[in-house]
Protein backbone atom coordinates (compact mmCIF):
# COMPACT_ATOMS: atom_id res chain seq x y z
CA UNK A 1 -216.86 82.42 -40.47
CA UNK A 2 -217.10 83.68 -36.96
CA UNK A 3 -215.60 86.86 -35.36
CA UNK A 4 -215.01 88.00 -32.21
CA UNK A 5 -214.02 91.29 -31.24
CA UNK A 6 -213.33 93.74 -28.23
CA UNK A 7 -213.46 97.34 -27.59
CA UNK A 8 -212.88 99.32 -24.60
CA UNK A 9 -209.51 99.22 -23.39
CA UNK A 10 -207.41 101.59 -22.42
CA UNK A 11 -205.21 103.21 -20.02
CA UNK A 12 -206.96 104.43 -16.59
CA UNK A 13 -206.24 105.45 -13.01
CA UNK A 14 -206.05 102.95 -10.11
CA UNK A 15 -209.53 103.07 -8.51
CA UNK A 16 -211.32 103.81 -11.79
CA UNK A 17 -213.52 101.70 -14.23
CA UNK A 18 -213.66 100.52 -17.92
CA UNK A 19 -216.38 98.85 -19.70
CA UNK A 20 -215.03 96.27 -22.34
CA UNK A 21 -217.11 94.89 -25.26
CA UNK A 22 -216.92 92.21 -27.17
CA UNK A 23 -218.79 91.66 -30.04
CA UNK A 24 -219.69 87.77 -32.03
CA UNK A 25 -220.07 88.44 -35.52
CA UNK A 26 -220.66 85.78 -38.42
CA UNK A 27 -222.32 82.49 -39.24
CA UNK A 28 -223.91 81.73 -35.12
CA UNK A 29 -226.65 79.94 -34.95
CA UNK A 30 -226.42 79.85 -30.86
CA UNK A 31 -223.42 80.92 -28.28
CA UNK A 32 -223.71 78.94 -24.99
CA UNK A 33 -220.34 80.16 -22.54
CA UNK A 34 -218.82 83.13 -23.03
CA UNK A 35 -216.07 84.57 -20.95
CA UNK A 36 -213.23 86.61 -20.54
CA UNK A 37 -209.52 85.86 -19.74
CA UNK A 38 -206.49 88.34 -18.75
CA UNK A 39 -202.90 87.74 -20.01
CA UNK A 40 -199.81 89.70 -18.02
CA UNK A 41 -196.76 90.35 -19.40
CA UNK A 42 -194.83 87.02 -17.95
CA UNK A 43 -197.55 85.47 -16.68
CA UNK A 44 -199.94 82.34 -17.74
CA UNK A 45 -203.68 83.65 -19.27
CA UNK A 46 -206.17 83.41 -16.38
CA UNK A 47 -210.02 83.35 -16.96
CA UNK A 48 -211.22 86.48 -15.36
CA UNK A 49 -215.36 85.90 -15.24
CA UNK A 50 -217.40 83.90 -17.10
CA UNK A 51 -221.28 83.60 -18.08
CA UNK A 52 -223.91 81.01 -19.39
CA UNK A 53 -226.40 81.79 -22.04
CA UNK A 54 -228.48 81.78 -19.22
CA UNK A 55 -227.03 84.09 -17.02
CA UNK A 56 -225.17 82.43 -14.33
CA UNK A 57 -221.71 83.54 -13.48
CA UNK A 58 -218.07 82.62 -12.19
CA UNK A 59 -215.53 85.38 -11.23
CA UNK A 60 -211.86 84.80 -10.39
CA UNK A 61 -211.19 85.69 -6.45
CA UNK A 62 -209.19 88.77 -7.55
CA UNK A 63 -211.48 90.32 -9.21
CA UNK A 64 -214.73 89.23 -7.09
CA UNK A 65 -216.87 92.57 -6.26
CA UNK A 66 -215.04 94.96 -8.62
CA UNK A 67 -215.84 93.54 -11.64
CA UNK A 68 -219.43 92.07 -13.16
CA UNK A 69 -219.41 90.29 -16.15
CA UNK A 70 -222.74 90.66 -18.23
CA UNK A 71 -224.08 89.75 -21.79
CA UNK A 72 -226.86 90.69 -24.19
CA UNK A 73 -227.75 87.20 -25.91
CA UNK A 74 -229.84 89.22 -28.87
CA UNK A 75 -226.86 91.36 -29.85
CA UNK A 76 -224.27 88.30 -29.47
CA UNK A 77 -222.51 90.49 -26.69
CA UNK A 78 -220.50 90.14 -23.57
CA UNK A 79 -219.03 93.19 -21.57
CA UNK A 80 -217.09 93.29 -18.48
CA UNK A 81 -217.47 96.06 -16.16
CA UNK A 82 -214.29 96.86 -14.51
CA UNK A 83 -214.30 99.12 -11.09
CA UNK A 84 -212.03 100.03 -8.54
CA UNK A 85 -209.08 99.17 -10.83
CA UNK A 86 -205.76 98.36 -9.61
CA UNK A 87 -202.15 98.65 -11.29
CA UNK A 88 -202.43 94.84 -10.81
CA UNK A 89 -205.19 94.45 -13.12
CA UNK A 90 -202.97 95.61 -16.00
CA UNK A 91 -203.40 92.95 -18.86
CA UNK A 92 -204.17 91.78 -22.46
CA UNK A 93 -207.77 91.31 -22.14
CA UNK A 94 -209.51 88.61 -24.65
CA UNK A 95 -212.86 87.29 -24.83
CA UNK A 96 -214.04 83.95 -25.89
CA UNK A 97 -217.56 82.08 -27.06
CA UNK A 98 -218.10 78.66 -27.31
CA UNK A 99 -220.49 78.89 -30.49
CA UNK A 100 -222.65 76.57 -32.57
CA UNK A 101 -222.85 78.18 -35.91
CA UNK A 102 -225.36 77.59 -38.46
CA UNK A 103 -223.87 74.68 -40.27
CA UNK A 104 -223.96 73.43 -36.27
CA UNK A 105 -220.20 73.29 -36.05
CA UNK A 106 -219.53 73.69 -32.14
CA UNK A 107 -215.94 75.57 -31.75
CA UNK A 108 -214.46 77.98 -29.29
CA UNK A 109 -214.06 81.01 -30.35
CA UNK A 110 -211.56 84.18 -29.28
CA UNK A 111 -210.96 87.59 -29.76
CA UNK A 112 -207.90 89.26 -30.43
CA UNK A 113 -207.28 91.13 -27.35
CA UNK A 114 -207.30 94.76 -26.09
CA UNK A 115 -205.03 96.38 -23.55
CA UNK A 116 -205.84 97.13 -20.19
CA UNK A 117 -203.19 99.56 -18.21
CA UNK A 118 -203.64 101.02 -14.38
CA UNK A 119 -201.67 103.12 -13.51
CA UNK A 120 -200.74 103.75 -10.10
């Protein structure tokens, strides 16, 4: 069994930060991607930033210089730093991992979501 979990959410100012966490616990024998993805009320889930297990990154253009997506491949991590926050950023935040565990089943994993609020 795998698990994925985030921490870190909250409600904050507009023009102020958060650092989310989320955490891959279980049977992994490797994560390649991992990412994270932003759900508004009404709106379609959007993938936020992403990250290979070897570093390189993808951001979504709203989010591009205010927010830097990193992870910590020993500790089976990925954060998000959020900065300069806007009421617009409000969301469900949810990580995901695509993950080989150890019986070398290859599935994509995701988290269960924490909430993000700005207000203005």
């Amino acid at each position: 069994q795998v698990q994925l979990v985030e921490s870190g959410g909250g409600l904050v100012q507009a023009g102020g930060s958060l650092r989310l966490s989320c955490a891959a616990s279980g049977s992994i024998f490797s994560i390649n991607g991992m990412a994270w993805h932003r759900q508004a009320p009404g709106k379609e889930r959007e993938l936020v930033a992403a990250i290979t297990r070897g570093g390189s990154t993808n951001y979504a253009d709203s989010v591009k210089g205010r927010f830097t997506i990193s992870r910590d491949n020993a500790k089976n991590m990925v954060y998000l730093q959020m900065n300069s926050l806007k009421p617009e950023d409000t969301a469900v935040y949810s990580c995901n991992a695509d993950i080989l565990s150890i019986a070398r089943a290859r599935t994509t994993y995701w988290g269960q979501g924490t909430q993000v609020t700005v207000s203005s």
